[in-house]
PDB file of N, CA and C in Angstrom:
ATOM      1  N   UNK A   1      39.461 119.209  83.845  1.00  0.00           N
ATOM      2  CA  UNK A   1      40.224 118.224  83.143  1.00  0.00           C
ATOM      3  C   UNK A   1      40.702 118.823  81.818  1.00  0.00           C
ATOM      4  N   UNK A   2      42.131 118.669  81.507  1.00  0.00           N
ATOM      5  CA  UNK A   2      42.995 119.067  80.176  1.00  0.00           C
ATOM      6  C   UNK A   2      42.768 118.299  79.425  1.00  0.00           C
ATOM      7  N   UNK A   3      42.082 118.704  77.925  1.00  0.00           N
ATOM      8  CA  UNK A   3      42.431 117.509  77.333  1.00  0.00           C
ATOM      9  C   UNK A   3      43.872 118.306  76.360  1.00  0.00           C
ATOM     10  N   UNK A   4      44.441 116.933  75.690  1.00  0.00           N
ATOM     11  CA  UNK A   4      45.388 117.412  75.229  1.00  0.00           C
ATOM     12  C   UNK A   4      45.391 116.794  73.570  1.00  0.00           C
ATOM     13  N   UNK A   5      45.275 117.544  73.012  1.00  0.00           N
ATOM     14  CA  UNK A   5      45.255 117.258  71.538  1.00  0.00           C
ATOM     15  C   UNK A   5      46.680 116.679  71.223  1.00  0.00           C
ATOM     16  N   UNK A   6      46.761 115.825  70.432  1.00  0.00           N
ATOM     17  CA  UNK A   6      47.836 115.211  69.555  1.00  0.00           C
ATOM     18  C   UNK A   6      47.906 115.454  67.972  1.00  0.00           C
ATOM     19  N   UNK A   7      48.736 116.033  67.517  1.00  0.00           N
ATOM     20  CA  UNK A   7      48.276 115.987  65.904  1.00  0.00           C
ATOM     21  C   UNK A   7      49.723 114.955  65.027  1.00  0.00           C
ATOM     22  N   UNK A   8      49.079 113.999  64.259  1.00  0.00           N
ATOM     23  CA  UNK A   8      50.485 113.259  64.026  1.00  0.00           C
ATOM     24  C   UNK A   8      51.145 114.442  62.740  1.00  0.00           C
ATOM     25  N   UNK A   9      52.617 114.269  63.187  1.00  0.00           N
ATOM     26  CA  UNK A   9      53.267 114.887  62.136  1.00  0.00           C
ATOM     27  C   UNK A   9      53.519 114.391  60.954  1.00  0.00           C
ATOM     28  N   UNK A  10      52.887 115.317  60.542  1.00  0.00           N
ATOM     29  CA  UNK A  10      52.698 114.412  58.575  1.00  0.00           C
ATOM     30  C   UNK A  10      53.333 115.719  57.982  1.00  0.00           C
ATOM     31  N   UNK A  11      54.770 114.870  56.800  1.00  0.00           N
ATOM     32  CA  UNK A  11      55.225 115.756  56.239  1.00  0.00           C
ATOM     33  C   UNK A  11      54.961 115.389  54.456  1.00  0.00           C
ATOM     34  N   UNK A  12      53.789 116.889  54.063  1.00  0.00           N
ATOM     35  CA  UNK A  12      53.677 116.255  52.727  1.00  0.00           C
ATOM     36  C   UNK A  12      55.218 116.545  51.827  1.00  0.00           C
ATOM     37  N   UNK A  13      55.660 115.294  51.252  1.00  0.00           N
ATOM     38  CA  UNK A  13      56.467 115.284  50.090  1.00  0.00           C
ATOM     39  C   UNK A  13      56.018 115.038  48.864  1.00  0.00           C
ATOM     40  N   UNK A  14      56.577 116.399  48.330  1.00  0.00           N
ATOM     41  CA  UNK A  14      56.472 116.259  47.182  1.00  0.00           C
ATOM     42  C   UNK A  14      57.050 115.627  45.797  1.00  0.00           C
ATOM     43  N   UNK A  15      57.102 114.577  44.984  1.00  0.00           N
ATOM     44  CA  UNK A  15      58.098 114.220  44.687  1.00  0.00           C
ATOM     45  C   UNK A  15      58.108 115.089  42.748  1.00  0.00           C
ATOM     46  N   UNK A  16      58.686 115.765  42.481  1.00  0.00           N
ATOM     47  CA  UNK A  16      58.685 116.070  41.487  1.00  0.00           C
ATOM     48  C   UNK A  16      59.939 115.384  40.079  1.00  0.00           C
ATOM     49  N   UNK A  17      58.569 114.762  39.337  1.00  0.00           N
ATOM     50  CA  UNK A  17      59.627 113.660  38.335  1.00  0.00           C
ATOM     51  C   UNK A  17      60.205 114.656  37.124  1.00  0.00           C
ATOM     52  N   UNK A  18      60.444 114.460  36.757  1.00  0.00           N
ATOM     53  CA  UNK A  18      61.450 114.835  35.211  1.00  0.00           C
ATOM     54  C   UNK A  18      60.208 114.091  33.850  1.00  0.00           C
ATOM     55  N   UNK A  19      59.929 115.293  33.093  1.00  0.00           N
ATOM     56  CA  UNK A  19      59.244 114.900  32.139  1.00  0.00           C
ATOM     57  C   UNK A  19      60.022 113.586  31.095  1.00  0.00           C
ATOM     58  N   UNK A  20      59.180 112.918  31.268  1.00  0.00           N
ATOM     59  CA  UNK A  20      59.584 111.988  29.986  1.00  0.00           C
ATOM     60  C   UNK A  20      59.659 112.591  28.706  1.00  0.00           C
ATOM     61  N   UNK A  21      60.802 112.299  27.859  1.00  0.00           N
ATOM     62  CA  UNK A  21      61.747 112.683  26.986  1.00  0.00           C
ATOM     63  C   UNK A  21      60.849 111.553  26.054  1.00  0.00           C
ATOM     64  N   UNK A  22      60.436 112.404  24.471  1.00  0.00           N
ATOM     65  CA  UNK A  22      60.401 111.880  23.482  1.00  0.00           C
ATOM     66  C   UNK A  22      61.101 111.986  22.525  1.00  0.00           C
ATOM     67  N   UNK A  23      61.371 110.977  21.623  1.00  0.00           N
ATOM     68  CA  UNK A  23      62.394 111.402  20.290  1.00  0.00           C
ATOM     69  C   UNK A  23      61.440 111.403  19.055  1.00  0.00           C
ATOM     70  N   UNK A  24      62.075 112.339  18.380  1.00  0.00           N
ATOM     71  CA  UNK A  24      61.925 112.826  17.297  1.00  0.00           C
ATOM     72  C   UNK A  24      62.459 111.405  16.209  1.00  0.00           C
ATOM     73  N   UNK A  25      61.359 111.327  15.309  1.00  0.00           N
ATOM     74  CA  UNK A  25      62.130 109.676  14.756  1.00  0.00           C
ATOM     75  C   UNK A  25      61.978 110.266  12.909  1.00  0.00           C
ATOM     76  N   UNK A  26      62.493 110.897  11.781  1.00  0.00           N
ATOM     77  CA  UNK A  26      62.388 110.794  10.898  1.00  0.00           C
ATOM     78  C   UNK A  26      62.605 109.362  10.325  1.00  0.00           C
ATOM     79  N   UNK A  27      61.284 109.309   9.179  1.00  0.00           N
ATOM     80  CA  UNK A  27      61.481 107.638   8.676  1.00  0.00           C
ATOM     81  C   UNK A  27      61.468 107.880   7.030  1.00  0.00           C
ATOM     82  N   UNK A  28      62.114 107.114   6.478  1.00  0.00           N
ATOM     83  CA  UNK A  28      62.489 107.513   5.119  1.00  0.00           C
ATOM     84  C   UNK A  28      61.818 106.727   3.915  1.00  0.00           C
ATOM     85  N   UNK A  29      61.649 107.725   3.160  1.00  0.00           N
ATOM     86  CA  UNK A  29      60.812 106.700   1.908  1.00  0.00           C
ATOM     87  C   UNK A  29      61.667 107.183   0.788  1.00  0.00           C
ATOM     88  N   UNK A  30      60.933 106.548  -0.382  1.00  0.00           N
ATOM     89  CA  UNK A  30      61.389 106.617  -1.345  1.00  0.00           C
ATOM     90  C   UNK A  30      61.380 108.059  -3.043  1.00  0.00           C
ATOM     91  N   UNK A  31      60.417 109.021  -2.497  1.00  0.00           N
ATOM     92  CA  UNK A  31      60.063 110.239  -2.824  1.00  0.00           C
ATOM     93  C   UNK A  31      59.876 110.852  -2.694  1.00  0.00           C
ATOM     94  N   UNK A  32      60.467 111.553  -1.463  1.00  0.00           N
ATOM     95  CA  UNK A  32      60.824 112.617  -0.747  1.00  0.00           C
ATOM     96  C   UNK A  32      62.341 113.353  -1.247  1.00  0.00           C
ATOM     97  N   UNK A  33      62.584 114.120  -2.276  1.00  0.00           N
ATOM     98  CA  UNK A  33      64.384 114.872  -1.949  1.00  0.00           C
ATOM     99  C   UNK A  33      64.665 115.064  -1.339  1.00  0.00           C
ATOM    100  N   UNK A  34      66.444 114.206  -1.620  1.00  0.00           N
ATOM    101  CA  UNK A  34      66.909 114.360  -0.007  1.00  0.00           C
ATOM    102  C   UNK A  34      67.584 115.988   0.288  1.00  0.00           C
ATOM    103  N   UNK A  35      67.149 116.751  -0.735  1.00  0.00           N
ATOM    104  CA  UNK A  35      67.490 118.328  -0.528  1.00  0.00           C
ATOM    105  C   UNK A  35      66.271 118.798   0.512  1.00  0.00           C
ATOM    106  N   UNK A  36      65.485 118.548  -0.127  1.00  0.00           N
ATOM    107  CA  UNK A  36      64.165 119.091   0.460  1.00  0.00           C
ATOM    108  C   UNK A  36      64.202 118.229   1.983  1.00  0.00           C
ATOM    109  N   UNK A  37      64.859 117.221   2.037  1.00  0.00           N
ATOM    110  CA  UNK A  37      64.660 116.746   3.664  1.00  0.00           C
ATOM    111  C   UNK A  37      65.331 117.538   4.465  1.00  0.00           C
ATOM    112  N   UNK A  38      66.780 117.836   3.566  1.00  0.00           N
ATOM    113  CA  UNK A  38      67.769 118.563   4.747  1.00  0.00           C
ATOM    114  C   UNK A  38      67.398 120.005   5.216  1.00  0.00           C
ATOM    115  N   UNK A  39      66.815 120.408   3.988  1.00  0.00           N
ATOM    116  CA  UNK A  39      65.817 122.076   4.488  1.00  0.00           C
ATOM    117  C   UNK A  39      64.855 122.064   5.745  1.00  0.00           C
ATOM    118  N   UNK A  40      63.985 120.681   5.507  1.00  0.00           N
ATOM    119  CA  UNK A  40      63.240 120.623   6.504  1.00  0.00           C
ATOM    120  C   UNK A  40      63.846 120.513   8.234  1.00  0.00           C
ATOM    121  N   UNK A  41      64.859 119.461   8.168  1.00  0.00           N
ATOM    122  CA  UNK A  41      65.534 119.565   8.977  1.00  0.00           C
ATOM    123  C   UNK A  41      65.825 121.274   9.221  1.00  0.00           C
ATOM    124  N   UNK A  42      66.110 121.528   8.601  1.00  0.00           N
ATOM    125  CA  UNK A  42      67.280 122.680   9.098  1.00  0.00           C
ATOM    126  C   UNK A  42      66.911 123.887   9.801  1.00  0.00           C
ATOM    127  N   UNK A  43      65.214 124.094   8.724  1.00  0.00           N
ATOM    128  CA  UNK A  43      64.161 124.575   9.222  1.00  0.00           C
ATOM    129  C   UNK A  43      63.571 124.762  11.053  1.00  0.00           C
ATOM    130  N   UNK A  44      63.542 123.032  10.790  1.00  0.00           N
ATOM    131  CA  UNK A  44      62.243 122.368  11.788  1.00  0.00           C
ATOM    132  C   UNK A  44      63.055 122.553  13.478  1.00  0.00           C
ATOM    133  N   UNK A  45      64.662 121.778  13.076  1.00  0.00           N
ATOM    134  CA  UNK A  45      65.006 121.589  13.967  1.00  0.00           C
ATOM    135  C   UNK A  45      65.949 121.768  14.107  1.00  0.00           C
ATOM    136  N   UNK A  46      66.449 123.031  13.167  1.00  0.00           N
ATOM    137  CA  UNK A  46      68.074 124.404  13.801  1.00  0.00           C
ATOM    138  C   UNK A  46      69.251 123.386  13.398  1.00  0.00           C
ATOM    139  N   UNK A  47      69.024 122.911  12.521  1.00  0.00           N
ATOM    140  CA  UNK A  47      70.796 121.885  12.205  1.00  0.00           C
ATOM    141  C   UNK A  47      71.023 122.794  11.309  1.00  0.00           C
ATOM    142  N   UNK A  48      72.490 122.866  11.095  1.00  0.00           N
ATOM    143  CA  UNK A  48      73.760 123.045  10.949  1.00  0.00           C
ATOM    144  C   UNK A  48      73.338 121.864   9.369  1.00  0.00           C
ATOM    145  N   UNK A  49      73.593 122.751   8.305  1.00  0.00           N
ATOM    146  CA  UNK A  49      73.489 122.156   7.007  1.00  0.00           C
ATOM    147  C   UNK A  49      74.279 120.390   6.918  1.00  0.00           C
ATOM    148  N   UNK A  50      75.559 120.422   7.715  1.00  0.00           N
ATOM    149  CA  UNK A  50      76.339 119.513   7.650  1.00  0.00           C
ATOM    150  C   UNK A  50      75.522 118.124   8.768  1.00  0.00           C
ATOM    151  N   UNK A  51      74.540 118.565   9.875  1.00  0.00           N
ATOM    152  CA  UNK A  51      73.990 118.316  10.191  1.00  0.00           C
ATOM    153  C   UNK A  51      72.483 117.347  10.267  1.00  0.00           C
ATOM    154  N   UNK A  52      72.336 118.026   9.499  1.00  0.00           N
ATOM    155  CA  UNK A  52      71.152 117.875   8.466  1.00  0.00           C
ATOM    156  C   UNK A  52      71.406 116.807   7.399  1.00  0.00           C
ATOM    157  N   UNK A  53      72.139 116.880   7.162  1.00  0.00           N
ATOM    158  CA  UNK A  53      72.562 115.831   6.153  1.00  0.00           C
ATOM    159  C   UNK A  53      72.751 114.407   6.467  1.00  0.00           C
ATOM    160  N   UNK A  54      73.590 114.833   7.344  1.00  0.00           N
ATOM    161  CA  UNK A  54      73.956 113.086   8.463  1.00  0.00           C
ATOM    162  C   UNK A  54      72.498 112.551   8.380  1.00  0.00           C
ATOM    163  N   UNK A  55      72.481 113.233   9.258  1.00  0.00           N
ATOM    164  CA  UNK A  55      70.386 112.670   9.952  1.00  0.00           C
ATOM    165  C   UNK A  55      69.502 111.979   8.675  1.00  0.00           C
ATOM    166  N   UNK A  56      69.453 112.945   7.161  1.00  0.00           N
ATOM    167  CA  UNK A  56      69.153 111.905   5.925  1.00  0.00           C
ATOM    168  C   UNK A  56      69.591 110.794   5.397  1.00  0.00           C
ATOM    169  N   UNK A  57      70.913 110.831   5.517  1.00  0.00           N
ATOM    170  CA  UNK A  57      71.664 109.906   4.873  1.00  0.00           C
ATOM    171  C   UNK A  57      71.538 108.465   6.180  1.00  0.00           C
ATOM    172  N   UNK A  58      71.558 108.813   7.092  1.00  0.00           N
ATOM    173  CA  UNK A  58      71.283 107.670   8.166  1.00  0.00           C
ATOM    174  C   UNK A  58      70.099 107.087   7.619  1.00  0.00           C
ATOM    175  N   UNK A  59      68.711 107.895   7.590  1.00  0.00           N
ATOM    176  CA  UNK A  59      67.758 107.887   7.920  1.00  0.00           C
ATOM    177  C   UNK A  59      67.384 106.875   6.299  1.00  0.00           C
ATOM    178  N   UNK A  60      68.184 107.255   4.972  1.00  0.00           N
ATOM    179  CA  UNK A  60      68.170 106.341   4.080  1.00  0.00           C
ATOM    180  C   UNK A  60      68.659 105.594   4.404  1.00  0.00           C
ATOM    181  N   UNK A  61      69.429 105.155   4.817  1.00  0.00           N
ATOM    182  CA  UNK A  61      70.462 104.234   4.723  1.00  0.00           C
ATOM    183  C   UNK A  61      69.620 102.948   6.110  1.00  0.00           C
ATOM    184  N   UNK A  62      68.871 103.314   6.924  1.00  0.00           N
ATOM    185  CA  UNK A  62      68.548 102.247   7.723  1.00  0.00           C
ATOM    186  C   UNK A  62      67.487 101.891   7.697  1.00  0.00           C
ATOM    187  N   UNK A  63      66.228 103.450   7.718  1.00  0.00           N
ATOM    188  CA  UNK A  63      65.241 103.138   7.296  1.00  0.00           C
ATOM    189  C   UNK A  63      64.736 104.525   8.269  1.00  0.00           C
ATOM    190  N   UNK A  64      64.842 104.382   9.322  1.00  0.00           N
ATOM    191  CA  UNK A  64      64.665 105.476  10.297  1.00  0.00           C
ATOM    192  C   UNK A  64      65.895 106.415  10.833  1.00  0.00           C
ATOM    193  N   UNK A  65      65.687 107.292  11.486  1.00  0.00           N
ATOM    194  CA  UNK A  65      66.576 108.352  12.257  1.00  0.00           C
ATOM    195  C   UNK A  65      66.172 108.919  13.530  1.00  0.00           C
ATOM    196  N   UNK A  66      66.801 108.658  14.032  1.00  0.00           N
ATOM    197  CA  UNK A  66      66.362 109.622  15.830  1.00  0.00           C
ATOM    198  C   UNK A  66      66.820 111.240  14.957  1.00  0.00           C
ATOM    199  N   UNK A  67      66.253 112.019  14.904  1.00  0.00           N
ATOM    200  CA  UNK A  67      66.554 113.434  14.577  1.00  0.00           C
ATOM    201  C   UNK A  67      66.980 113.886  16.533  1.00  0.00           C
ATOM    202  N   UNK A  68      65.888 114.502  16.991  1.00  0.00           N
ATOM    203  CA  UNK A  68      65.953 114.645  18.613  1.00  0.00           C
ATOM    204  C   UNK A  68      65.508 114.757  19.655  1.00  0.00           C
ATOM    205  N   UNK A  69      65.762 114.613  20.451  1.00  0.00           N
ATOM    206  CA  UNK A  69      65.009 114.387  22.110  1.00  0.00           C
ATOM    207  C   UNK A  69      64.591 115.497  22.630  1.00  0.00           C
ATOM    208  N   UNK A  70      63.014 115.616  22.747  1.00  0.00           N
ATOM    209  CA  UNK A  70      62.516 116.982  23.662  1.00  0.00           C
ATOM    210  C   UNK A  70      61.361 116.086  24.669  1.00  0.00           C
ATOM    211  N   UNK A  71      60.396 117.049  25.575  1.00  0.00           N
ATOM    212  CA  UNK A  71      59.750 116.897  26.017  1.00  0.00           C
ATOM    213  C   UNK A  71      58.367 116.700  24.895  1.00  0.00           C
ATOM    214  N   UNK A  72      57.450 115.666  25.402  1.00  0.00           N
ATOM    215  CA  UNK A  72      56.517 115.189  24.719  1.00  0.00           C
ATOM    216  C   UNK A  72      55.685 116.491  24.212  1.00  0.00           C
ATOM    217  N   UNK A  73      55.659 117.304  24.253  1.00  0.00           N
ATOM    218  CA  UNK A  73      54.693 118.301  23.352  1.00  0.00           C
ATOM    219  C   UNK A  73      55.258 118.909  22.246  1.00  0.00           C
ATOM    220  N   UNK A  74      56.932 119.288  22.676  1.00  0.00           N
ATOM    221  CA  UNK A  74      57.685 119.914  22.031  1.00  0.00           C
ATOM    222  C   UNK A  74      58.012 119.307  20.929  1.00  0.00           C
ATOM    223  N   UNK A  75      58.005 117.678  21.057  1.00  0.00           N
ATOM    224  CA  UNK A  75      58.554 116.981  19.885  1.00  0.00           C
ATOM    225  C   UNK A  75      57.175 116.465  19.181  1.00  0.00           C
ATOM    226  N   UNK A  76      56.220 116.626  19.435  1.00  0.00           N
ATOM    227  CA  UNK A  76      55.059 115.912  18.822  1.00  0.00           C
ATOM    228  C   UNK A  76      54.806 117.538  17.758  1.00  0.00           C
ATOM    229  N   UNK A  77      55.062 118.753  18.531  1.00  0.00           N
ATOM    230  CA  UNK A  77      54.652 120.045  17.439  1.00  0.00           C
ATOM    231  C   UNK A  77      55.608 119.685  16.093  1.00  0.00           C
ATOM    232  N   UNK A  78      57.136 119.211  17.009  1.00  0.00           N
ATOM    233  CA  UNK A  78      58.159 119.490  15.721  1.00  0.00           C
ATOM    234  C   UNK A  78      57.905 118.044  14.710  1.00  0.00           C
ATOM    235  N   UNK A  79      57.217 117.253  14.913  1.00  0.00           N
ATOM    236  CA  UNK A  79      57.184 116.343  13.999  1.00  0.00           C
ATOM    237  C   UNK A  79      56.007 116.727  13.298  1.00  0.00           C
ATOM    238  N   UNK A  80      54.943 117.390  13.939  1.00  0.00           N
ATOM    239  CA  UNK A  80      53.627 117.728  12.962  1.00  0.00           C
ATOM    240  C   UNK A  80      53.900 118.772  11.813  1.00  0.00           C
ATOM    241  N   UNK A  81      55.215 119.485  12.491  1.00  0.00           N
ATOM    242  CA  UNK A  81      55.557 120.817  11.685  1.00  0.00           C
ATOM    243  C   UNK A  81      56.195 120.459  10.600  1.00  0.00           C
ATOM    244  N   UNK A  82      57.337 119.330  10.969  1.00  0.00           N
ATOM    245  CA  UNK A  82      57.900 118.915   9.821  1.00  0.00           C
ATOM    246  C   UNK A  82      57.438 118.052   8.754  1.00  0.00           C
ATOM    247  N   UNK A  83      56.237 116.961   9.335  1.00  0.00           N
ATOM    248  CA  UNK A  83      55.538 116.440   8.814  1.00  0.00           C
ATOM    249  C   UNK A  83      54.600 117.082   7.618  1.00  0.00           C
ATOM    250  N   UNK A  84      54.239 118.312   8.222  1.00  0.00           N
ATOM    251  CA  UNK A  84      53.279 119.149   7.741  1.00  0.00           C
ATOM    252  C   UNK A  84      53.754 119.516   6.241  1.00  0.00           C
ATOM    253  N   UNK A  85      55.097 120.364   6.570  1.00  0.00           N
ATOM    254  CA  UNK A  85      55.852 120.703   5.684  1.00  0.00           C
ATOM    255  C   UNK A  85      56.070 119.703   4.365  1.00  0.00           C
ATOM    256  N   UNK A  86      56.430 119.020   4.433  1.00  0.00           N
ATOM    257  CA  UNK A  86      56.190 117.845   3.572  1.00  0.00           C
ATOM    258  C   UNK A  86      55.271 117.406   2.757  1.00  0.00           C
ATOM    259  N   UNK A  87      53.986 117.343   3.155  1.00  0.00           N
ATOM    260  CA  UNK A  87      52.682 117.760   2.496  1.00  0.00           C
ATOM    261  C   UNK A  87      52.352 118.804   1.806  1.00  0.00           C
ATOM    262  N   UNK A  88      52.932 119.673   2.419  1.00  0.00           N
ATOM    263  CA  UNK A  88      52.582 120.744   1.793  1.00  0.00           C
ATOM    264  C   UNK A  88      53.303 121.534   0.012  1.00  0.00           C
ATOM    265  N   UNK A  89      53.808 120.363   0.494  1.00  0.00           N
ATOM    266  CA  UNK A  89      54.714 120.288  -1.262  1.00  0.00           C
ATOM    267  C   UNK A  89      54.479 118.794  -1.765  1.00  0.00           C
ATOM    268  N   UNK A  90      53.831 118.109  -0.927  1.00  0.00           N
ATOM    269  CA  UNK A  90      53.609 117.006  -1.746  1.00  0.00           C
ATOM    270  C   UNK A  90      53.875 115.654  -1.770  1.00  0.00           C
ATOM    271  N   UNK A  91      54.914 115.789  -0.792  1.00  0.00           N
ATOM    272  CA  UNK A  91      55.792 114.260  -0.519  1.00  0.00           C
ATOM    273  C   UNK A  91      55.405 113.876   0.648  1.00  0.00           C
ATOM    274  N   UNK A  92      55.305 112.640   0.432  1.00  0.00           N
ATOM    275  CA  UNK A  92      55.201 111.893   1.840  1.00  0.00           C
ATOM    276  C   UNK A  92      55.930 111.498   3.208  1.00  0.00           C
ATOM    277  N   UNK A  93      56.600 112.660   3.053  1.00  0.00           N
ATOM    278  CA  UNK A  93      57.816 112.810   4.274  1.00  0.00           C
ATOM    279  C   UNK A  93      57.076 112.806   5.926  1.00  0.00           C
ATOM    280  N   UNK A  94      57.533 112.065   6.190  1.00  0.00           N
ATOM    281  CA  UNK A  94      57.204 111.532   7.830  1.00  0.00           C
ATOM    282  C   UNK A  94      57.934 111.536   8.986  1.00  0.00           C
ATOM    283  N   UNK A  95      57.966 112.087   9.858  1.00  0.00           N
ATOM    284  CA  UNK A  95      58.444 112.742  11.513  1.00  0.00           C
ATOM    285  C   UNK A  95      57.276 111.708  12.155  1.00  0.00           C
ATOM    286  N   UNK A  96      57.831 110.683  13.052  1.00  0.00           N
ATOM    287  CA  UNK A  96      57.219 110.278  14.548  1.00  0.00           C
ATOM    288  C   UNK A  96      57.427 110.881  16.191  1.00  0.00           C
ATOM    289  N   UNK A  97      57.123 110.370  16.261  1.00  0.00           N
ATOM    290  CA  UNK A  97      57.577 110.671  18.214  1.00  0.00           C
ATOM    291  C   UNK A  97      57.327 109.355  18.898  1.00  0.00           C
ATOM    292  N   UNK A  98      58.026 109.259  19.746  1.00  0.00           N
ATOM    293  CA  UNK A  98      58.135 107.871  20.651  1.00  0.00           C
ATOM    294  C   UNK A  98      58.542 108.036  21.940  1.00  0.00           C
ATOM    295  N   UNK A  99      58.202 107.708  23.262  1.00  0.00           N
ATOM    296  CA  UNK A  99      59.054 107.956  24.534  1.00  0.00           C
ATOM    297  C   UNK A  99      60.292 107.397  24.498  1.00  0.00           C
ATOM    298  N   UNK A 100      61.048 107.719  25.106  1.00  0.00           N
ATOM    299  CA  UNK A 100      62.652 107.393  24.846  1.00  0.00           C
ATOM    300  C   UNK A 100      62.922 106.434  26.457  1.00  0.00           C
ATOM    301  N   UNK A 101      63.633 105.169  26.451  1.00  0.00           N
ATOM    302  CA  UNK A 101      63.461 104.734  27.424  1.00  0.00           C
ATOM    303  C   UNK A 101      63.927 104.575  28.374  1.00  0.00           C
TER     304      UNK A 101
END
């Protein structure tokens, strides 16, 4: 007697997602220079002096700023870096991160 094996066809899929995108959120206070912000910018996150500037002047003017969108590690270093920077001279200059939705 044959026996006859059956094997069900199982096809593993893989589904590969797209990292969730965080933004970079500069938030603005009141004693921080806005020279010293645009350096940091320019520094932190490769703007274009003219660049850099926008992003402060928003960022006074509303309260916050999306600076920019990376993957969650990339933007949590560049806000600690820029954050960092800031401290390190003294001002209370502040970089968040947030998932973008």
């Amino acid at each position: 007697m044959d026996e006859i094996v059956t094997r069900p066809n199982i096809k593993d899929e893989i589904k590969v997602e797209r990292p969730r995108l965080h933004k970079v959120i500069l938030v603005n206070d009141d004693y921080t220079p806005r020279e010293f912000v645009v350096t940091v910018l320019k520094a932190v996150f490769r703007m274009s002096e003219d660049q850099a500037a926008r992003v402060m002047i928003t960022a006074h003017r509303r309260g916050t700023c999306v600076v920019a969108v990376f993957t969650k590690d990339v933007a949590e270093t560049k806000a600690t870096n820029a954050t960092d920077a800031g401290r390190r001279q003294g001002y209370p200059l502040l970089f968040t991160t947030e998932p973008e939705e």
